[in-house]
N, C-alpha and C. Protein backbone atom coordinates (compact mmCIF):
# COMPACT_ATOMS: atom_id res chain seq x y z
N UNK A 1 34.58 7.94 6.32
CA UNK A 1 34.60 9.01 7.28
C UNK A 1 33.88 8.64 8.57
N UNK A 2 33.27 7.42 8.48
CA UNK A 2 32.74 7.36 9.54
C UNK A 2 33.67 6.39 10.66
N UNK A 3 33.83 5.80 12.22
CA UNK A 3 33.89 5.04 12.89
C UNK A 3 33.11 3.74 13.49
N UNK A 4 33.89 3.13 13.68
CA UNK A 4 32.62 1.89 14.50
C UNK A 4 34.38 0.96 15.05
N UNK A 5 33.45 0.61 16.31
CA UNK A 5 34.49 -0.72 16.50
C UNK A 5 33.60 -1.91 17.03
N UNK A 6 34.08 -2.63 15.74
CA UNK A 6 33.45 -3.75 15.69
C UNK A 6 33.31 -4.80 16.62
N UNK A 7 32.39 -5.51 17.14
CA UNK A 7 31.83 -6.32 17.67
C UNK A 7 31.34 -7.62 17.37
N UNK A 8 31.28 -8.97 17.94
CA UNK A 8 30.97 -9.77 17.54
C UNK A 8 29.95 -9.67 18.13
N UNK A 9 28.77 -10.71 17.20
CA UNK A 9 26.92 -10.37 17.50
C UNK A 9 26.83 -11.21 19.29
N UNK A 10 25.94 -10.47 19.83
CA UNK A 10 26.22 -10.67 21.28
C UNK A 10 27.46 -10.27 22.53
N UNK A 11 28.56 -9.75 21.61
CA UNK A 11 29.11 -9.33 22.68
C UNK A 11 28.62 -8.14 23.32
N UNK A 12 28.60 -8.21 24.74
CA UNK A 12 28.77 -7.52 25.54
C UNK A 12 29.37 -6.03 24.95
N UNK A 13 28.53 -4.79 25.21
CA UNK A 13 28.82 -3.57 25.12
C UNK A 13 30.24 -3.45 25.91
N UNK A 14 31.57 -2.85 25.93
CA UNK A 14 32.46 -2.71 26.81
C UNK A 14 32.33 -1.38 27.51
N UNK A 15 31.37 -0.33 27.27
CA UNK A 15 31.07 0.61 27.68
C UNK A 15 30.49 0.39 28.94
N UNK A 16 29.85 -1.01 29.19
CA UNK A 16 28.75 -1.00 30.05
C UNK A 16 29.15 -1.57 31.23
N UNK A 17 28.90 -1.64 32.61
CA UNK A 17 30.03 -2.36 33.58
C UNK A 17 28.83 -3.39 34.39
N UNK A 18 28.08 -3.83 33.42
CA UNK A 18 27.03 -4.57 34.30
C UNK A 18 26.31 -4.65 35.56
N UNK A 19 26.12 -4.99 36.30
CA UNK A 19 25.06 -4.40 37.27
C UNK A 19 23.48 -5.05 37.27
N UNK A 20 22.42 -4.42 37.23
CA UNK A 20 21.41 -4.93 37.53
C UNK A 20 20.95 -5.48 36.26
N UNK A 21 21.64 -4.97 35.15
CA UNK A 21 20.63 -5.69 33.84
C UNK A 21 21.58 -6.73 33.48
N UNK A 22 22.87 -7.55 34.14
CA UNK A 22 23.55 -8.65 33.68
C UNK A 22 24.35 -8.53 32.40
N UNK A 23 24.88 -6.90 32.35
CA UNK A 23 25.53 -7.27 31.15
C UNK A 23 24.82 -7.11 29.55
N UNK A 24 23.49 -7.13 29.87
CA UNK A 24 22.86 -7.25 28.11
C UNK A 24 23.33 -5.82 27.46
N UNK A 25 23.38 -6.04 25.99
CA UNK A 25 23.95 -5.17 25.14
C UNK A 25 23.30 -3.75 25.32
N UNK A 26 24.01 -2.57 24.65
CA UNK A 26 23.12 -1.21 24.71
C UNK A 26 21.94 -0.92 23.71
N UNK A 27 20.71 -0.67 23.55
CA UNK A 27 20.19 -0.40 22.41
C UNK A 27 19.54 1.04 22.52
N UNK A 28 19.80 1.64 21.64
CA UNK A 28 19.58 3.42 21.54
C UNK A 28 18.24 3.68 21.16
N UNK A 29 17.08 3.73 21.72
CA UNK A 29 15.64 4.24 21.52
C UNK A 29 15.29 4.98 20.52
N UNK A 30 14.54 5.32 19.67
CA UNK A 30 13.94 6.50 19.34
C UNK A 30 12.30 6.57 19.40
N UNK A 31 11.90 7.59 19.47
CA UNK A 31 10.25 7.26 19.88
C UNK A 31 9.66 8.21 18.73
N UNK A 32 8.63 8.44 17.98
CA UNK A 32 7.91 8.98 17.06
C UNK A 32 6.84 9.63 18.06
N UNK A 33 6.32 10.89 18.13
CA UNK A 33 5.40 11.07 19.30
C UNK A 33 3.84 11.39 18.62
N UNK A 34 3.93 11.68 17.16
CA UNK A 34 2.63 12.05 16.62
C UNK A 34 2.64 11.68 15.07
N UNK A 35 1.86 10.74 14.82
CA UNK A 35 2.18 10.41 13.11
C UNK A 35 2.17 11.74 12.69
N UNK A 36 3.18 11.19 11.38
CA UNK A 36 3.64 12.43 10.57
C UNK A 36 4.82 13.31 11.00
N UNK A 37 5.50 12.92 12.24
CA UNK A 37 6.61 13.64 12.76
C UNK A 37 7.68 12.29 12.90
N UNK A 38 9.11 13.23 12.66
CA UNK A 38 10.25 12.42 12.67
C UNK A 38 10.53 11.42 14.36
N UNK A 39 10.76 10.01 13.98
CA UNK A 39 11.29 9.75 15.33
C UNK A 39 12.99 10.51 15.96
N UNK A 40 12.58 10.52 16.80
CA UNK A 40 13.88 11.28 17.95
C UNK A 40 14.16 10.15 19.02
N UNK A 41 15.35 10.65 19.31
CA UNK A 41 16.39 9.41 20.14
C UNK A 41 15.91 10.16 21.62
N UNK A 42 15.25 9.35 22.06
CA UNK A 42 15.07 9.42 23.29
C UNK A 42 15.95 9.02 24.55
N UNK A 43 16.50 7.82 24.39
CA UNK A 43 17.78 7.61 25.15
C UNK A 43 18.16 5.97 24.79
N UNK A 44 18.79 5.53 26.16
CA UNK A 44 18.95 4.12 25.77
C UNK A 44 18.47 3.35 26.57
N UNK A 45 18.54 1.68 26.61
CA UNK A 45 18.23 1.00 27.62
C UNK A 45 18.99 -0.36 27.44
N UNK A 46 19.34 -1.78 28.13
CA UNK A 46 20.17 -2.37 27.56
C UNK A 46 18.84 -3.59 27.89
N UNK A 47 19.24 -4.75 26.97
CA UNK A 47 18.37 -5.53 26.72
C UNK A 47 18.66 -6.68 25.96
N UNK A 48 18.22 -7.67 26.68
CA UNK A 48 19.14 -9.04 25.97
C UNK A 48 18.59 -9.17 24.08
N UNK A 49 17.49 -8.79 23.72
CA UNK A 49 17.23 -8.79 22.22
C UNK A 49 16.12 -7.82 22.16
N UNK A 50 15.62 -7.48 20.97
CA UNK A 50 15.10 -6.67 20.60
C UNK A 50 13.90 -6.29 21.15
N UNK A 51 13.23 -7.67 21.30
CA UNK A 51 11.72 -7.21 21.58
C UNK A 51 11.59 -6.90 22.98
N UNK A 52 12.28 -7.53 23.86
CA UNK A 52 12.50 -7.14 25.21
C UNK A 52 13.10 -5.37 25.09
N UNK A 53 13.94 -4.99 24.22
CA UNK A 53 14.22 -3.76 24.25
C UNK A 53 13.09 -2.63 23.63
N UNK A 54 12.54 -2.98 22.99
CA UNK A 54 10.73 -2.32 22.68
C UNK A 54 10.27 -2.13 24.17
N UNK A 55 9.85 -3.37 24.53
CA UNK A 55 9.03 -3.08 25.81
C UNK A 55 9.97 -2.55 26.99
N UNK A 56 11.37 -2.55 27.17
CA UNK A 56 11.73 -1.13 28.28
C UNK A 56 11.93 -0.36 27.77
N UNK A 57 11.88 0.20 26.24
CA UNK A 57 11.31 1.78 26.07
C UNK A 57 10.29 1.96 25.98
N UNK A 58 9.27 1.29 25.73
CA UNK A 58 8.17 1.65 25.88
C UNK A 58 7.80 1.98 27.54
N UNK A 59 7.84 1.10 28.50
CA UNK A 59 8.23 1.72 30.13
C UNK A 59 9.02 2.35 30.41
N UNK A 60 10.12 2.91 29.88
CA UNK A 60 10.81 3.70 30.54
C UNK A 60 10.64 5.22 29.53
N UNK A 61 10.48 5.29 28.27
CA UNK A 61 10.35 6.88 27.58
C UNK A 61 8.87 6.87 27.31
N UNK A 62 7.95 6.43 27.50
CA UNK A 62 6.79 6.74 27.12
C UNK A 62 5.37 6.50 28.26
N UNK A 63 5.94 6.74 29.15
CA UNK A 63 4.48 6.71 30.46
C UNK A 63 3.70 7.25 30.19
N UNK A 64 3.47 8.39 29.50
CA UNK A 64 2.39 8.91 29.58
C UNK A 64 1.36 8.78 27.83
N UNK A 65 1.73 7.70 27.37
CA UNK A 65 1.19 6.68 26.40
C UNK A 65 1.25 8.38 24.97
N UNK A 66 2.07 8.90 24.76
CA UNK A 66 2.92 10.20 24.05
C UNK A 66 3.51 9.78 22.83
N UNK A 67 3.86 8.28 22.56
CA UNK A 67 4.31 7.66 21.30
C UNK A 67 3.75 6.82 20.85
N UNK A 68 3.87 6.93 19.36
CA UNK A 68 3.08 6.49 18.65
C UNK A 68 3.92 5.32 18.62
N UNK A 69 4.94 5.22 18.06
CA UNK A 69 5.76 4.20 17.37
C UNK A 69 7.47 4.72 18.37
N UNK A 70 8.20 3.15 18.40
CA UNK A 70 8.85 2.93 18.74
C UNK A 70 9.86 2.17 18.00
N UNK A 71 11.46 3.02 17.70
CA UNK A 71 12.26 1.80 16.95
C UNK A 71 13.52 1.94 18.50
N UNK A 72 14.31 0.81 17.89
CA UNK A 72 15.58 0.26 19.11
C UNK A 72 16.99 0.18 17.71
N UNK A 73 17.77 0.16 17.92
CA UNK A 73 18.68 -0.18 17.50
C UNK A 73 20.08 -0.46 17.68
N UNK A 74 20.58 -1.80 18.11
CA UNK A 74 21.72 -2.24 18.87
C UNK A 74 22.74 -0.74 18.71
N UNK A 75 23.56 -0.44 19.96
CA UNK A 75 24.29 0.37 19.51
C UNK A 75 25.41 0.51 18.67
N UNK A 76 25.75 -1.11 18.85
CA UNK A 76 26.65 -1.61 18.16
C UNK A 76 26.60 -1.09 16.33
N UNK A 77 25.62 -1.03 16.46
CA UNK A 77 24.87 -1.19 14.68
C UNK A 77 24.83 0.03 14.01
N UNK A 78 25.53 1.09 15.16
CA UNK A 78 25.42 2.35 14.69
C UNK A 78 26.67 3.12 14.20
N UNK A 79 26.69 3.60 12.97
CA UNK A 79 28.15 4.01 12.58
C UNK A 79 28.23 5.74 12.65
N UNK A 80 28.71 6.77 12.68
CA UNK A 80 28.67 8.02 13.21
C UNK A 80 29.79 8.20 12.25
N UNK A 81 29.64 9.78 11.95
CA UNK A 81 31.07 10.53 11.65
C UNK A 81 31.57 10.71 12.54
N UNK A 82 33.25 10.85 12.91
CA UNK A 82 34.21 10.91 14.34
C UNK A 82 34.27 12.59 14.50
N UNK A 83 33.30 12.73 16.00
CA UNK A 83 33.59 14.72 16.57
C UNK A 83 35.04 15.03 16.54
N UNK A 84 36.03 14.14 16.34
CA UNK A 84 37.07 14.99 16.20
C UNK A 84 37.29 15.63 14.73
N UNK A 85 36.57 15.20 13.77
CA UNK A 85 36.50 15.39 12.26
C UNK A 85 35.64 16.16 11.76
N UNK A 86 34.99 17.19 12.65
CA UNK A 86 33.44 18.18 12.66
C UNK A 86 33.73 18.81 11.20
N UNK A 87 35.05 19.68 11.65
CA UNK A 87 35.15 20.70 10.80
C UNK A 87 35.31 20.49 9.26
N UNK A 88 36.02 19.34 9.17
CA UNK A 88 36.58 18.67 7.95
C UNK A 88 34.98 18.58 7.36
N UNK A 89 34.83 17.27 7.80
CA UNK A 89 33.42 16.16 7.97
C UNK A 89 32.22 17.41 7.18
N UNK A 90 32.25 18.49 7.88
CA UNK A 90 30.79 19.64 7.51
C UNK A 90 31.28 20.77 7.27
N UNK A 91 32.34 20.37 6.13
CA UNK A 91 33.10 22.13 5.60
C UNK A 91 31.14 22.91 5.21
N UNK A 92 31.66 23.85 5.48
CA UNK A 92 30.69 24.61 5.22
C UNK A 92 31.00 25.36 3.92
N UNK A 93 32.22 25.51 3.10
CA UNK A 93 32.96 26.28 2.28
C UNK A 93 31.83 25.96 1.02
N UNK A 94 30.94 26.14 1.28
CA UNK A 94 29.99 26.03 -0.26
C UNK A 94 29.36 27.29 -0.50
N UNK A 95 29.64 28.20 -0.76
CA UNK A 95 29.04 29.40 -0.78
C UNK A 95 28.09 29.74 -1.97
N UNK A 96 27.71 28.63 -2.97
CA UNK A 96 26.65 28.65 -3.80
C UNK A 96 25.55 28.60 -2.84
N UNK A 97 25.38 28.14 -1.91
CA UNK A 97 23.95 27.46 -1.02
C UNK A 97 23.89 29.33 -0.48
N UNK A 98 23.86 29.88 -0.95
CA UNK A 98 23.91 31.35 -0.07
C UNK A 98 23.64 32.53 -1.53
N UNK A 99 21.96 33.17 -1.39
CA UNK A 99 21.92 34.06 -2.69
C UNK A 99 23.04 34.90 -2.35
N UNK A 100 23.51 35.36 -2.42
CA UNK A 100 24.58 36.33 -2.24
C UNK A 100 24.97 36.52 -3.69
N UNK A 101 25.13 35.20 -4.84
CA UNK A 101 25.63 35.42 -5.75
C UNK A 101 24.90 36.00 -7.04
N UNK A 102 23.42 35.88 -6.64
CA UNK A 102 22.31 35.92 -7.42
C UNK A 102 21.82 37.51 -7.43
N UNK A 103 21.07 37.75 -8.57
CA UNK A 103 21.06 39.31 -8.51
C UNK A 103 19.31 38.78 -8.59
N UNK A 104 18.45 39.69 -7.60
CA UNK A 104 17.17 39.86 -7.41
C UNK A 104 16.72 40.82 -8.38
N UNK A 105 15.56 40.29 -9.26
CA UNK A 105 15.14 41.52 -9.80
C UNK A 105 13.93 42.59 -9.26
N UNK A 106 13.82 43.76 -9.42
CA UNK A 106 13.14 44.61 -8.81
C UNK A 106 12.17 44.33 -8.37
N UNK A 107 11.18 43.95 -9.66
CA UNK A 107 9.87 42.99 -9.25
C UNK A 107 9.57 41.87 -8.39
N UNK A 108 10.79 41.37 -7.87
CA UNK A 108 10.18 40.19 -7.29
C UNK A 108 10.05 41.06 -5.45
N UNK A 109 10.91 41.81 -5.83
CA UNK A 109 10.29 42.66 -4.10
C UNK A 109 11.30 42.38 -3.10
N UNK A 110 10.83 42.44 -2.16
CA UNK A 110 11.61 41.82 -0.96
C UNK A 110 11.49 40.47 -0.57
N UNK A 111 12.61 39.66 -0.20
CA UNK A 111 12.49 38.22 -0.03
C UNK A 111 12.39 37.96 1.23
């Protein structure tokens, strides 16, 4: 259910039309901002390998020194379910996940 179109390692993102960064691949940020909380995708930046892509998210999503931890991950490397497949993809048709079917007993009160 998911998409990807595959890439050979180093090619060139085709999304990307080069310019000031020469072409290097896309890699999608996420930044962690306080141990104990989930990292979130902050944005992207493109970058010939990894560790160079650490250090322009770290300059470009975190100036005001706000993250703890930093991951990158080629975009290439990322597989997604396809938005044209939402509805299918996240039927919601489960209607056990919903008390509706369950009978409350008196005692337990209001939920």
């Amino acid at each position: 259910m998911s998409y990807h179109v595959p890439r050979a390692e180093g090619e060139i993102d085709p999304t990307f039309s080069g310019g000031a960064t020469g072409g290097y691949p896309l890699w999608e940020v996420f930044i962690r901002a306080k141990r104990g909380l989930n990292h979130v995708h902050a944005g992207s930046v493109h970058a010939p390998d990894a560790e160079t892509a650490v250090l322009a998210a770290r300059d470009v999503y975190t100036r005001r020194s706000e993250g703890v931890s930093i991951w990158v991950v080629r975009s290439t490397h990322i597989h997604a379910s396809d938005p044209d497949e939402a509805d299918a993809f996240f039927d919601s048709d489960k209607p056990y996940r919903h008390p509706t079917f369950y009978e409350i007993p008196e005692e337990v009160g209001h939920m």
